[in-house]
C-alpha atoms as a PDB file:
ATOM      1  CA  UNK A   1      24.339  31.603  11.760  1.00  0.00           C
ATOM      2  CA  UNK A   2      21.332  31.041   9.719  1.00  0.00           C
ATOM      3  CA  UNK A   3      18.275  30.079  11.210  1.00  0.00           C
ATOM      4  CA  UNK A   4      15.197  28.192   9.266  1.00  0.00           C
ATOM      5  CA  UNK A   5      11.631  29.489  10.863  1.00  0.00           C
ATOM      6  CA  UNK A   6       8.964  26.742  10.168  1.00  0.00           C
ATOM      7  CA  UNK A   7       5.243  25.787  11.589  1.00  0.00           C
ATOM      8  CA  UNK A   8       3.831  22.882  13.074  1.00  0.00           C
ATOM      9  CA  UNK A   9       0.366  22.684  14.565  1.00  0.00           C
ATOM     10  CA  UNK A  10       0.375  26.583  14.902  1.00  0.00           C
ATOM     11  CA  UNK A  11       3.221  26.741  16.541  1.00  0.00           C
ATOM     12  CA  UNK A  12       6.912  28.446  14.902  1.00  0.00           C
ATOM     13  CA  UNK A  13      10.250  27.293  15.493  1.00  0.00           C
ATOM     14  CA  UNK A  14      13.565  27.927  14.384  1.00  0.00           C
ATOM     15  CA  UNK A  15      16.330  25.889  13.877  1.00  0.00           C
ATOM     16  CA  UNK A  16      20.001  26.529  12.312  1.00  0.00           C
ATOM     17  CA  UNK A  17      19.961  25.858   8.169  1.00  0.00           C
ATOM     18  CA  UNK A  18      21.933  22.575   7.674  1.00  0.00           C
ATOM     19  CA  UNK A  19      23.445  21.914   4.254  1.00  0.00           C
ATOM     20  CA  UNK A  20      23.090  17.975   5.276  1.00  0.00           C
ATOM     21  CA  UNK A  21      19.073  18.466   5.540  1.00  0.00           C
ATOM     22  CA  UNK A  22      18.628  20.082   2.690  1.00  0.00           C
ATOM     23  CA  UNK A  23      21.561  17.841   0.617  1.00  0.00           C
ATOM     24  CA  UNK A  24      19.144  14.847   2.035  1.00  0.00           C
ATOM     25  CA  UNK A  25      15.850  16.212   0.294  1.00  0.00           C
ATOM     26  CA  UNK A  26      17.395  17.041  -3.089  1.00  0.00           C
ATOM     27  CA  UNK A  27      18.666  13.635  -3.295  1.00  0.00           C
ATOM     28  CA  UNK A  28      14.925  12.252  -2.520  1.00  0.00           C
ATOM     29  CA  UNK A  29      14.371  14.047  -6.070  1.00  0.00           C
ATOM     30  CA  UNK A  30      17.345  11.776  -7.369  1.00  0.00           C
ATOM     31  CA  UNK A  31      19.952  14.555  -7.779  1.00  0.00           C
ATOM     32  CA  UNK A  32      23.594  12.788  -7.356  1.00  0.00           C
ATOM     33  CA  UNK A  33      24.691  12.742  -3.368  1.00  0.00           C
ATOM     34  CA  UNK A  34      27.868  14.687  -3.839  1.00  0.00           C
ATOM     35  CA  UNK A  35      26.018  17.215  -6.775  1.00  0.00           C
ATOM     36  CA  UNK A  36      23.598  17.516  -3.795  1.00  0.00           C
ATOM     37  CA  UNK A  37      25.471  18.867  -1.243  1.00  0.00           C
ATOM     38  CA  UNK A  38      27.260  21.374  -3.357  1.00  0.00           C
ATOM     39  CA  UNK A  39      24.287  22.507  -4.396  1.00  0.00           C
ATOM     40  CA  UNK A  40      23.289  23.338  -0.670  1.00  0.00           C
ATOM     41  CA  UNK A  41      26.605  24.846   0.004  1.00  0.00           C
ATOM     42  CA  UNK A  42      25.527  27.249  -3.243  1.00  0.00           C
ATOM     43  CA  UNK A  43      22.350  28.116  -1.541  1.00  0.00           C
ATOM     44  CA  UNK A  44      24.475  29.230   1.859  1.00  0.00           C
ATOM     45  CA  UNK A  45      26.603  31.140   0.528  1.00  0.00           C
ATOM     46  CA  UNK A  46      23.991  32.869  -1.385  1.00  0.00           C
ATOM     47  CA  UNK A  47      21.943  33.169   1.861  1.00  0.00           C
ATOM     48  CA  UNK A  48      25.134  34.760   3.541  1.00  0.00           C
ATOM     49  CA  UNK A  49      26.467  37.218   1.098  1.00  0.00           C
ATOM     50  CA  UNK A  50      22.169  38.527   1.264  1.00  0.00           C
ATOM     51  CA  UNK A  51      23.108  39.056   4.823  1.00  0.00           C
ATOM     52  CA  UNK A  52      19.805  36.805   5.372  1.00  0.00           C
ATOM     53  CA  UNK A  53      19.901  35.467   8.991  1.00  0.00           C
ATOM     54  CA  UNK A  54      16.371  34.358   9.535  1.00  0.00           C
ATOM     55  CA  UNK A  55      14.454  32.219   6.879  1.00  0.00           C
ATOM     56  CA  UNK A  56      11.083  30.842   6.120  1.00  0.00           C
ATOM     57  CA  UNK A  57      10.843  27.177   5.067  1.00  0.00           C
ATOM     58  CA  UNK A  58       8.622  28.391   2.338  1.00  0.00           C
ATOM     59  CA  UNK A  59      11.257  31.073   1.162  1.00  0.00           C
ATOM     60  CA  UNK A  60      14.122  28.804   0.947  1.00  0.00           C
ATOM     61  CA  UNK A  61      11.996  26.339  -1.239  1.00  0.00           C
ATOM     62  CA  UNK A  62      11.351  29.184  -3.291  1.00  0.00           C
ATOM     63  CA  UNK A  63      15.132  29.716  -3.912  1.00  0.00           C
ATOM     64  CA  UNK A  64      15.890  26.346  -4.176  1.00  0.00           C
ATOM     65  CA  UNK A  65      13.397  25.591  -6.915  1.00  0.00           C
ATOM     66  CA  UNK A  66      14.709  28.931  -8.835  1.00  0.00           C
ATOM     67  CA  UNK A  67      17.984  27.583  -9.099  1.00  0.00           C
ATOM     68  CA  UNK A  68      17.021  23.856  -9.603  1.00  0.00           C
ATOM     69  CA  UNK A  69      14.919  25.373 -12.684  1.00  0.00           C
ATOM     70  CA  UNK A  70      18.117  26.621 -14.176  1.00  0.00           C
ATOM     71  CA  UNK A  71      20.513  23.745 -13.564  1.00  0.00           C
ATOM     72  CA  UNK A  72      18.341  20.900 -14.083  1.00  0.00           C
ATOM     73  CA  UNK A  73      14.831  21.106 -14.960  1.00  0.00           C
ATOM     74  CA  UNK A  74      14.094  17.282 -14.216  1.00  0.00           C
ATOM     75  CA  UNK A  75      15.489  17.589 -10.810  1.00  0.00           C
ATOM     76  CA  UNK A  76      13.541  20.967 -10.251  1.00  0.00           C
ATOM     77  CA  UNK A  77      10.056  18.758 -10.951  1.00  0.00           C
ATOM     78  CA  UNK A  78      10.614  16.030  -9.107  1.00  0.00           C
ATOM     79  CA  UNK A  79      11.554  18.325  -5.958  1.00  0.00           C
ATOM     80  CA  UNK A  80       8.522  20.182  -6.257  1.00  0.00           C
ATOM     81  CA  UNK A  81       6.628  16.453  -6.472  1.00  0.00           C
ATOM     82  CA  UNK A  82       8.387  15.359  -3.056  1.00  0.00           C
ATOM     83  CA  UNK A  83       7.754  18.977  -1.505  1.00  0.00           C
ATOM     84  CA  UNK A  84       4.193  19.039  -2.371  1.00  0.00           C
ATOM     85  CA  UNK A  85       3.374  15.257  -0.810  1.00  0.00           C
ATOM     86  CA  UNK A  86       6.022  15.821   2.503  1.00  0.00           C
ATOM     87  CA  UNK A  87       4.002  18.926   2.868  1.00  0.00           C
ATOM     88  CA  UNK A  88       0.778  17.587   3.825  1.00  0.00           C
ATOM     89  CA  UNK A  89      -0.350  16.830   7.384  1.00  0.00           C
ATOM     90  CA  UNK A  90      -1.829  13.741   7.300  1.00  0.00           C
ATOM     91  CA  UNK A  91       0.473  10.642   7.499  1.00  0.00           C
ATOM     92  CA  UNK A  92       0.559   8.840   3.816  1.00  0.00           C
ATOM     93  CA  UNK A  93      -0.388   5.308   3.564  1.00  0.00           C
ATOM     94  CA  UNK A  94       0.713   3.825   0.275  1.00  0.00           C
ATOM     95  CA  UNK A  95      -0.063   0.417  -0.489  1.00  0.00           C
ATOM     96  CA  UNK A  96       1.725  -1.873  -3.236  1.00  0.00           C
ATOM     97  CA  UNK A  97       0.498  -4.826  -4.010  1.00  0.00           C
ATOM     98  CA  UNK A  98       1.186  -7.778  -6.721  1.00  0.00           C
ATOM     99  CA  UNK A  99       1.539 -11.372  -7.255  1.00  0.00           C
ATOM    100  CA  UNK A 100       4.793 -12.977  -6.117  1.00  0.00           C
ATOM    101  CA  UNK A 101       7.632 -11.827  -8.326  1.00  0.00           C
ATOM    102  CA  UNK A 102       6.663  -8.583  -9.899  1.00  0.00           C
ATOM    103  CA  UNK A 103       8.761  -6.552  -7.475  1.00  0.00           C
ATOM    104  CA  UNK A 104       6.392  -5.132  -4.476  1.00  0.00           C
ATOM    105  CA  UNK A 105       9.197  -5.203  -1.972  1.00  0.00           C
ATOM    106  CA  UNK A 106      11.846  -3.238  -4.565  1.00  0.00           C
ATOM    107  CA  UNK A 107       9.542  -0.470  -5.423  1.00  0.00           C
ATOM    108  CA  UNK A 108       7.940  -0.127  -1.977  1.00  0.00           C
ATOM    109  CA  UNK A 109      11.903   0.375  -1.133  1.00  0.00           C
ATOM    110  CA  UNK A 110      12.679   2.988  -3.258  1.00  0.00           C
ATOM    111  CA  UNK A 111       9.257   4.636  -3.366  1.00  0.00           C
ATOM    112  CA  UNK A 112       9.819   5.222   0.685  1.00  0.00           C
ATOM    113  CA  UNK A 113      13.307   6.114   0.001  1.00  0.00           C
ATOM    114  CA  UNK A 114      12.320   9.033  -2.615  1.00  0.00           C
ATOM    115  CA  UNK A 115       9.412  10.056   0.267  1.00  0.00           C
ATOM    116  CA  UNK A 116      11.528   9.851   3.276  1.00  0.00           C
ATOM    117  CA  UNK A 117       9.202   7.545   4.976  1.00  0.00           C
ATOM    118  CA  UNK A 118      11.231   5.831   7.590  1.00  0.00           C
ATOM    119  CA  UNK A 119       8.189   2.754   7.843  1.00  0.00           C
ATOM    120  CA  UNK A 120       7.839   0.075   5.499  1.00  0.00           C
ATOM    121  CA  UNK A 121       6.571  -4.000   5.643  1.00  0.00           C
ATOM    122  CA  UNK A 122       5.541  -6.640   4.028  1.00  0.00           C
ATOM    123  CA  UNK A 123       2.599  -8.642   4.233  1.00  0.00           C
ATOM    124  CA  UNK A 124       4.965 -11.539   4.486  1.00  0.00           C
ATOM    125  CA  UNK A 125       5.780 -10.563   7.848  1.00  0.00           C
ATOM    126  CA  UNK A 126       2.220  -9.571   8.853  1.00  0.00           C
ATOM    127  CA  UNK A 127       1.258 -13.549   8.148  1.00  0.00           C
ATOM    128  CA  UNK A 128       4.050 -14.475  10.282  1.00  0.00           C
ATOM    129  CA  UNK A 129       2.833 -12.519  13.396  1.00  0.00           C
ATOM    130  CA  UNK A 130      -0.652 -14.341  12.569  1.00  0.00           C
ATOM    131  CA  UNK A 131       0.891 -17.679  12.203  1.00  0.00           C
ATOM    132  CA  UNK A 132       2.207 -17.518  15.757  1.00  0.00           C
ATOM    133  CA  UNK A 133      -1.009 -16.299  17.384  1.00  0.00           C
ATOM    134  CA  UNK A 134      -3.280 -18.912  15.082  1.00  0.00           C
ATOM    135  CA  UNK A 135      -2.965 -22.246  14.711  1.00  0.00           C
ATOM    136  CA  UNK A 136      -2.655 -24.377  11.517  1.00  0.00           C
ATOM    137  CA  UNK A 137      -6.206 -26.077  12.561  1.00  0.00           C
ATOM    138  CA  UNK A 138      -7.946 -23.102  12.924  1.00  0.00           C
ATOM    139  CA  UNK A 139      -6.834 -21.041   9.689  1.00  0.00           C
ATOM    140  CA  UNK A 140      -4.226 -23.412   7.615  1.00  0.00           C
ATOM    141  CA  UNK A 141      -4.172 -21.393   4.188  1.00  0.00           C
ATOM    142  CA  UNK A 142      -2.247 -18.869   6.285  1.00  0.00           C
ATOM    143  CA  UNK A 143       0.496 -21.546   6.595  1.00  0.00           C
ATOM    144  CA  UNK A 144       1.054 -22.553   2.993  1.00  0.00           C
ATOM    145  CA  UNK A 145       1.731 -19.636   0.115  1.00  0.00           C
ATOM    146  CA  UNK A 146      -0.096 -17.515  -1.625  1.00  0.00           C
ATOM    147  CA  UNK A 147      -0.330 -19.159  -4.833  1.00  0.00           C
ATOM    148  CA  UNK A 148      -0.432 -22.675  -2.820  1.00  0.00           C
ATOM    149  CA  UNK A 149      -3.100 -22.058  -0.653  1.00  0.00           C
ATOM    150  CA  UNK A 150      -5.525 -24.025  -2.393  1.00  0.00           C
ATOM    151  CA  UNK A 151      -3.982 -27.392  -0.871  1.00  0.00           C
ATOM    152  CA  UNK A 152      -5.089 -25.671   2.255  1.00  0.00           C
ATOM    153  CA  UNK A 153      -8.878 -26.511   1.371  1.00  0.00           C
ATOM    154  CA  UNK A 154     -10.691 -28.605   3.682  1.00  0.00           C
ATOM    155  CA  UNK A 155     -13.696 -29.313   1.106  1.00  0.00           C
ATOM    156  CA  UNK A 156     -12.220 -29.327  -2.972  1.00  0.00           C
ATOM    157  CA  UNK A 157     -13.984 -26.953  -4.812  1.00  0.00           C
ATOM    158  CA  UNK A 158     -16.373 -27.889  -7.369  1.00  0.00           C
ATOM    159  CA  UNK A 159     -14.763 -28.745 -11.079  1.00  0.00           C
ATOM    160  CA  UNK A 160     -15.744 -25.993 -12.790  1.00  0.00           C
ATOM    161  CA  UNK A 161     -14.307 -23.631 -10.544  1.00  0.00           C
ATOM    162  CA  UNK A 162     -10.545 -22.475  -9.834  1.00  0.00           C
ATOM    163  CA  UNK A 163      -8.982 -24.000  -7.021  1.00  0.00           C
ATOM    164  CA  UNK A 164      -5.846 -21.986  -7.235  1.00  0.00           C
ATOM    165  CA  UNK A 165      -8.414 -18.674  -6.842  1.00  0.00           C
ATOM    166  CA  UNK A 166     -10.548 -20.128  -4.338  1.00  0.00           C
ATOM    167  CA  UNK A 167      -7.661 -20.847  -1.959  1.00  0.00           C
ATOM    168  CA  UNK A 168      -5.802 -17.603  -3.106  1.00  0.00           C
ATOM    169  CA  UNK A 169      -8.970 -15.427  -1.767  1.00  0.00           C
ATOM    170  CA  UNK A 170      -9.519 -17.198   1.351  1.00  0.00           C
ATOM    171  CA  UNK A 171      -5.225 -16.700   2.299  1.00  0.00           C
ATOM    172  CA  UNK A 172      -5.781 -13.183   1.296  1.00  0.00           C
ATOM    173  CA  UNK A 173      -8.906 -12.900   3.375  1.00  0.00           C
ATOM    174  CA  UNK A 174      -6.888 -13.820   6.358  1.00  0.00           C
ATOM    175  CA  UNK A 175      -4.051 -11.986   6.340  1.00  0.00           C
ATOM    176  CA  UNK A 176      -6.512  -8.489   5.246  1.00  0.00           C
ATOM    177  CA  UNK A 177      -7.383  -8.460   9.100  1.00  0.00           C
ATOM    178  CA  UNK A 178      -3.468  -7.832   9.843  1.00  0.00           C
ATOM    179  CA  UNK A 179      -2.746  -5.174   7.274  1.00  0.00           C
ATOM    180  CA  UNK A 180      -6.097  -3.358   8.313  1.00  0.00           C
ATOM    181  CA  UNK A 181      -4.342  -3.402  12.067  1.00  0.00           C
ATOM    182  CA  UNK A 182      -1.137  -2.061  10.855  1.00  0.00           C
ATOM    183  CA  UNK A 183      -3.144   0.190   8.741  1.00  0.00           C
ATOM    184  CA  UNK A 184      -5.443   1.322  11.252  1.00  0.00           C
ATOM    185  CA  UNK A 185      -2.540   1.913  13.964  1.00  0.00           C
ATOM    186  CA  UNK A 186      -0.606   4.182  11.547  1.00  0.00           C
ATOM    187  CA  UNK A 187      -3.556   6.498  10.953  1.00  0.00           C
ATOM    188  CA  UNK A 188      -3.947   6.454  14.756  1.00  0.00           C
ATOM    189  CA  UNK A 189      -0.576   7.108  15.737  1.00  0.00           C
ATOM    190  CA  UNK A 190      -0.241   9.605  12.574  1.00  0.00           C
ATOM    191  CA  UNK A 191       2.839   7.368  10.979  1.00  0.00           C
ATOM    192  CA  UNK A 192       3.085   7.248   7.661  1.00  0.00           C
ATOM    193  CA  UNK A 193       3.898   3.934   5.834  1.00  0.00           C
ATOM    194  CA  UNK A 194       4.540   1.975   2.934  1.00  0.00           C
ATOM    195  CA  UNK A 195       2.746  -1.925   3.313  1.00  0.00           C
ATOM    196  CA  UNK A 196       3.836  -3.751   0.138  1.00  0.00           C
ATOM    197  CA  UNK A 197       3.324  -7.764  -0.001  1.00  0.00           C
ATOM    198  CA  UNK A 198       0.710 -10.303  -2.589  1.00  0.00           C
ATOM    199  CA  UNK A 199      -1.879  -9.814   0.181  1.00  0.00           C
ATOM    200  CA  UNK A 200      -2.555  -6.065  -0.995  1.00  0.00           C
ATOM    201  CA  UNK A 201      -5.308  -6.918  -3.332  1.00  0.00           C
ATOM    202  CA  UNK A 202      -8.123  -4.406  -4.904  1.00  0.00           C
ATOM    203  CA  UNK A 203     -11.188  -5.322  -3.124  1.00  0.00           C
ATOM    204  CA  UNK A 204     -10.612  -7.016   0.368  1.00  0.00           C
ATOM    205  CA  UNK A 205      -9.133  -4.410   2.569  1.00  0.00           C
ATOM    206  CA  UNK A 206     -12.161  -2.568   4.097  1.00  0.00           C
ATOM    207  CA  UNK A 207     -13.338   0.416   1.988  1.00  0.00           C
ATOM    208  CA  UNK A 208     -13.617   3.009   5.208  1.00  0.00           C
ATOM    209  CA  UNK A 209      -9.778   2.378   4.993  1.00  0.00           C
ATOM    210  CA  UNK A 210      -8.769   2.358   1.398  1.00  0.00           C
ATOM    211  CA  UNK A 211     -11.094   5.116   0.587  1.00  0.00           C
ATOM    212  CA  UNK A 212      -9.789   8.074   2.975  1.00  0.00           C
ATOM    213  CA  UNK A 213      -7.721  10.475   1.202  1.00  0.00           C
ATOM    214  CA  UNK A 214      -4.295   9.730   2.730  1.00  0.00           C
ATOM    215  CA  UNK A 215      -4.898   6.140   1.906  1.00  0.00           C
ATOM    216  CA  UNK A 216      -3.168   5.028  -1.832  1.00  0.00           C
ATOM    217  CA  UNK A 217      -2.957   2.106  -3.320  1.00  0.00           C
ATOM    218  CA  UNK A 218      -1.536   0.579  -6.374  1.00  0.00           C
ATOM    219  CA  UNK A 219      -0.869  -2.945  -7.957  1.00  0.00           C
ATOM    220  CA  UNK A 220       2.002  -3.840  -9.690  1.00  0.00           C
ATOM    221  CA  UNK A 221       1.850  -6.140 -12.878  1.00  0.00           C
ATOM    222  CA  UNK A 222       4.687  -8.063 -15.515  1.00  0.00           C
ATOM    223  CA  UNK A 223       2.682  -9.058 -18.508  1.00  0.00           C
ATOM    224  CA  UNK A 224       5.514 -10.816 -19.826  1.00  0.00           C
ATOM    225  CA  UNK A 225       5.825 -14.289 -18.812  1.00  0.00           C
ATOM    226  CA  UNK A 226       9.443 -14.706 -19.558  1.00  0.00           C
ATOM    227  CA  UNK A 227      10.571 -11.561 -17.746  1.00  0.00           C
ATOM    228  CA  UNK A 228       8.268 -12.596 -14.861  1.00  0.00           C
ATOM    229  CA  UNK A 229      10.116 -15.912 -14.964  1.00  0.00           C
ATOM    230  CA  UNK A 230      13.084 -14.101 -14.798  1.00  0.00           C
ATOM    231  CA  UNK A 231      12.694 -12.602 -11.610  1.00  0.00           C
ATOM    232  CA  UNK A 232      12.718 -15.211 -10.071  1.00  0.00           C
ATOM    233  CA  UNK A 233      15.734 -16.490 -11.071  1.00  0.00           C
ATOM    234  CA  UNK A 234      17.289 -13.233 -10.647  1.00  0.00           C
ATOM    235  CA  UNK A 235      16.027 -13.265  -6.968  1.00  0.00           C
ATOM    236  CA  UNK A 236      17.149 -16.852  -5.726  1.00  0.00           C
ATOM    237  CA  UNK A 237      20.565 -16.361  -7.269  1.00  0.00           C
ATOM    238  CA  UNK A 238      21.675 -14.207  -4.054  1.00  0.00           C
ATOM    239  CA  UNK A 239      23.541 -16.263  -1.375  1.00  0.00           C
ATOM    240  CA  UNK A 240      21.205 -15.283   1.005  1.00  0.00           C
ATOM    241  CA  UNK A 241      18.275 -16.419  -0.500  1.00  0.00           C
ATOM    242  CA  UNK A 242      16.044 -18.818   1.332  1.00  0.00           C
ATOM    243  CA  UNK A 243      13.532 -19.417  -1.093  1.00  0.00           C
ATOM    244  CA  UNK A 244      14.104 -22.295  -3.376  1.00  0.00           C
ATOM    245  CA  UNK A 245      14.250 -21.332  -7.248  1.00  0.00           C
ATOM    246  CA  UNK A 246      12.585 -24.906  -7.770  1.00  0.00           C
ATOM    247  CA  UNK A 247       9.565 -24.092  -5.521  1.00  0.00           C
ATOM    248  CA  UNK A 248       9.094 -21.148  -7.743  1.00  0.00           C
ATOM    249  CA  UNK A 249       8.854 -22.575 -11.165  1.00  0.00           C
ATOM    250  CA  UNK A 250       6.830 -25.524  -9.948  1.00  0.00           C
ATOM    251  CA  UNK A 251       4.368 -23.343  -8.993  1.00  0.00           C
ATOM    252  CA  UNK A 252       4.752 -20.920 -11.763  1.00  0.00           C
ATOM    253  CA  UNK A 253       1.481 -21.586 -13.512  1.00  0.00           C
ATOM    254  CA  UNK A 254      -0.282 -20.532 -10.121  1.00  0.00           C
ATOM    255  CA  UNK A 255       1.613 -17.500  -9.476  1.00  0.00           C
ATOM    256  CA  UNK A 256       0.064 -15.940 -13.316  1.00  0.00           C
ATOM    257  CA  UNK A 257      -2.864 -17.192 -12.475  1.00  0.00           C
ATOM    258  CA  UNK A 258      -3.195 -14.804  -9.067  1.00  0.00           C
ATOM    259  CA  UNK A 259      -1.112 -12.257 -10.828  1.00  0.00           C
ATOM    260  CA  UNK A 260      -4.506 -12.566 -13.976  1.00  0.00           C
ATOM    261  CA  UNK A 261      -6.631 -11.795 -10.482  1.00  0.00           C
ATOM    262  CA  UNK A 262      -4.653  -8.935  -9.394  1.00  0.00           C
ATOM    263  CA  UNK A 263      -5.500  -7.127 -12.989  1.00  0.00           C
ATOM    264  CA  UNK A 264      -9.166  -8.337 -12.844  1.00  0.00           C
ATOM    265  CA  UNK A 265      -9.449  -6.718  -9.000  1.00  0.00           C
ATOM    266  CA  UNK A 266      -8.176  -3.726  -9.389  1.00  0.00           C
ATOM    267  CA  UNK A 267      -9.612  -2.947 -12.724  1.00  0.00           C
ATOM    268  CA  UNK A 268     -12.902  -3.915 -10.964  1.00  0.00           C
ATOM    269  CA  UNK A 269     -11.933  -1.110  -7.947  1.00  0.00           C
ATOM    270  CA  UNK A 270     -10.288   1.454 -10.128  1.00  0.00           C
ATOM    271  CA  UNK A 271      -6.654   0.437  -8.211  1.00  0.00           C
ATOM    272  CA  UNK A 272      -3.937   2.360 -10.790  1.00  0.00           C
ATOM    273  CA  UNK A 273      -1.740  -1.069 -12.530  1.00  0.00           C
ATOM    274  CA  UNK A 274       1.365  -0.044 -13.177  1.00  0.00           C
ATOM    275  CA  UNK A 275       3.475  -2.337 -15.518  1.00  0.00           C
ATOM    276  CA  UNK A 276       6.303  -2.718 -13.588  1.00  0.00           C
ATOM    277  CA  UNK A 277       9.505  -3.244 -15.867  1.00  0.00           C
ATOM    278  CA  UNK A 278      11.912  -0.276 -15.307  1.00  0.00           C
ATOM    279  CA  UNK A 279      12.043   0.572 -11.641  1.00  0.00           C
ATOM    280  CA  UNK A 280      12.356   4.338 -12.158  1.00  0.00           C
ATOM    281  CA  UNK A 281       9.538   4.608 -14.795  1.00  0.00           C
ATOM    282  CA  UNK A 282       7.566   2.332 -11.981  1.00  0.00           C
ATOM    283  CA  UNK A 283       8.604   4.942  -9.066  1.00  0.00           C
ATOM    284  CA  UNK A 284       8.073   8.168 -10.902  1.00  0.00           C
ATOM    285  CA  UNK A 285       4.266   6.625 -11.938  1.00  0.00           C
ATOM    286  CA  UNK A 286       3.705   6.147  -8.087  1.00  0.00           C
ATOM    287  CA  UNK A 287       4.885   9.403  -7.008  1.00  0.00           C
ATOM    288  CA  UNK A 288       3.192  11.464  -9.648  1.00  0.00           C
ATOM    289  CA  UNK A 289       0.078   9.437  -9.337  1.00  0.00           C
ATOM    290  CA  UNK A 290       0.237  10.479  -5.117  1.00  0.00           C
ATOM    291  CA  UNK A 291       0.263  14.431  -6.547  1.00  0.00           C
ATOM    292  CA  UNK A 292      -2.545  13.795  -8.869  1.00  0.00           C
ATOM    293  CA  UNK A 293      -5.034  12.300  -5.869  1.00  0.00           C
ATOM    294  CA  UNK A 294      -6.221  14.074  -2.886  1.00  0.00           C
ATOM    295  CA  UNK A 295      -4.569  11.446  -1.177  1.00  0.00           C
ATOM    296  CA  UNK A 296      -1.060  12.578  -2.294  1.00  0.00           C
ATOM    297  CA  UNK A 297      -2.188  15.864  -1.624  1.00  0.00           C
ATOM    298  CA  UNK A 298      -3.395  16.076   1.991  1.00  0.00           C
ATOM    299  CA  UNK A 299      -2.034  12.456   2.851  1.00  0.00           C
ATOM    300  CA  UNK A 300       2.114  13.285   3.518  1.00  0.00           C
ATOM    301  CA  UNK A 301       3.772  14.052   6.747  1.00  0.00           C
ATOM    302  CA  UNK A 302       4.408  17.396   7.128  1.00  0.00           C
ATOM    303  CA  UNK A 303       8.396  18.044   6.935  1.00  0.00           C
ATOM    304  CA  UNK A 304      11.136  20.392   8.224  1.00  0.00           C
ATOM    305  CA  UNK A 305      12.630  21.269   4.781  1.00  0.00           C
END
């Protein structure tokens, strides 16, 4: 039997080499499931006929990129990528935001997916634990949408201001308390997470938060009007759905004018806006941009293998 020798917190252990693990991580750097796990059957039966029975994590990643280099280069980078973030110690909070049809919850899927981060929600959900423990009198632009918010306002806004901003803000403002709980209670509990939702926005989630090193955060944009539009239809057309396609484009001219605000915020708070109109373009931006920052550096979980 082969046995994998890693470290945590000092401490070694050893644990048999599983084909399964290591199938799981390659496919993180997109290699084909089936591809994968031949590949790790390769690397055992290279281990075996070495007569190696004891292994350090580090020394099988060392293998495992030599051959990746030779079979597929592309593959052999974005493994290195994933192995340099999953090797830090620090949980990883990454934080996707956007206005309402650009695709937060897709990427924030797939982003965790390619990290292996078991933890992921949206700030939809966050408002919805908040609606049940406030009431509609006491904060109602938590009650109505995003982009609707502004019908929320107890006192109209002067003219020459935007109402759809104004009430945008405030909903945002709200709901920032919630995400800098779930925040806070990952780096507490050492958890990392993906939060994705319209309520990430440059600028009003506290800066002792946003600005630690294993903290990320990005905003998503679709300049294109039409393809933004399209979302939209592409999302309601699912039998599941519960969001009316009609609310949607009634409401369209509000949603581009908080998507206009997302640019303007995180332009203003040096957020990274990544055009978001080919998912893996959009994912392999992220991850590259996590490797680049001290916060995909020393922000990851540290993993097995």
């Amino acid at each position: 039997m082969i046995m994998v020798q890693g470290e945590v917190s000092g401490k070694k252990y050893t644990e048999p080499f599983s084909k399964g693990v290591l199938a799981r991580s390659l496919t993180r750097a997109e290699m084909d499931p089936n591809k994968a796990y031949t590949f790790a059957s390769q690397i055992e039966a290279h281990l075996k006929k070495e007569e190696i029975t004891v292994i350090t994590i580090d020394d099988l990643v060392k293998i495992v990129c030599q051959r990746l280099k030779s079979d597929d280069k592309d593959i052999a980078e974005k493994y290195v990528v994933w192995r340099k973030i999953r090797k830090c110690k620090e949980p990883l909070i990454i934080l996707i935001g956007g206005a309402s049809g650009v695709g937060t919850s897709s990427i924030a899927f797939e982003v965790a997916n390619r990290l292996g981060i078991r933890n992921m929600i949206s700030t939809d959900m966050i408002r919805e634990v908040m609606r049940k423990i406030v009431s509609k009198e006491l904060l109602p632009s938590i009650y109505e949408s995003s982009y609707t918010a502004y019908r929320s306002l107890r006192i109209p806004p002067p003219p020459e201001l935007d109402e759809v901003l104004i009430g945008f803000r405030d909903h945002v403002d709200s709901v920032s308390i919630g995400v800098e709980a779930v925040i806070e209670r990952s780096l507490k509990e050492g958890i990392s997470i993906v939060i994705e939702g319209v309520h990430i926005v440059p600028g009003f989630i506290r800066e002792d938060l946003v600005n630690k090193e294993n903290v990320a955060m990005f905003v998503l944009t679709v300049s294109d009007e039409n393809v933004h539009k399209g979302r939209f239809y592409s999302r309601c057309r699912q039998m599941w759905a519960r969001r009316p396609l009609k609310r949607y484009m009634s409401y369209f001219w509000a949603i581009r004018r908080t998507h206009k605000y997302f640019e303007s915020q995180a332009k203003k708070n040096n957020v990274p806006v990544i055009e978001n109109i080919d998912v893996v373009t959009t994912i392999d931006s992220i991850i590259k941009s996590l490797t680049k920052t001290n916060g995909g550096k020393k922000g990851a979980e540290k993993s097995k293998s």
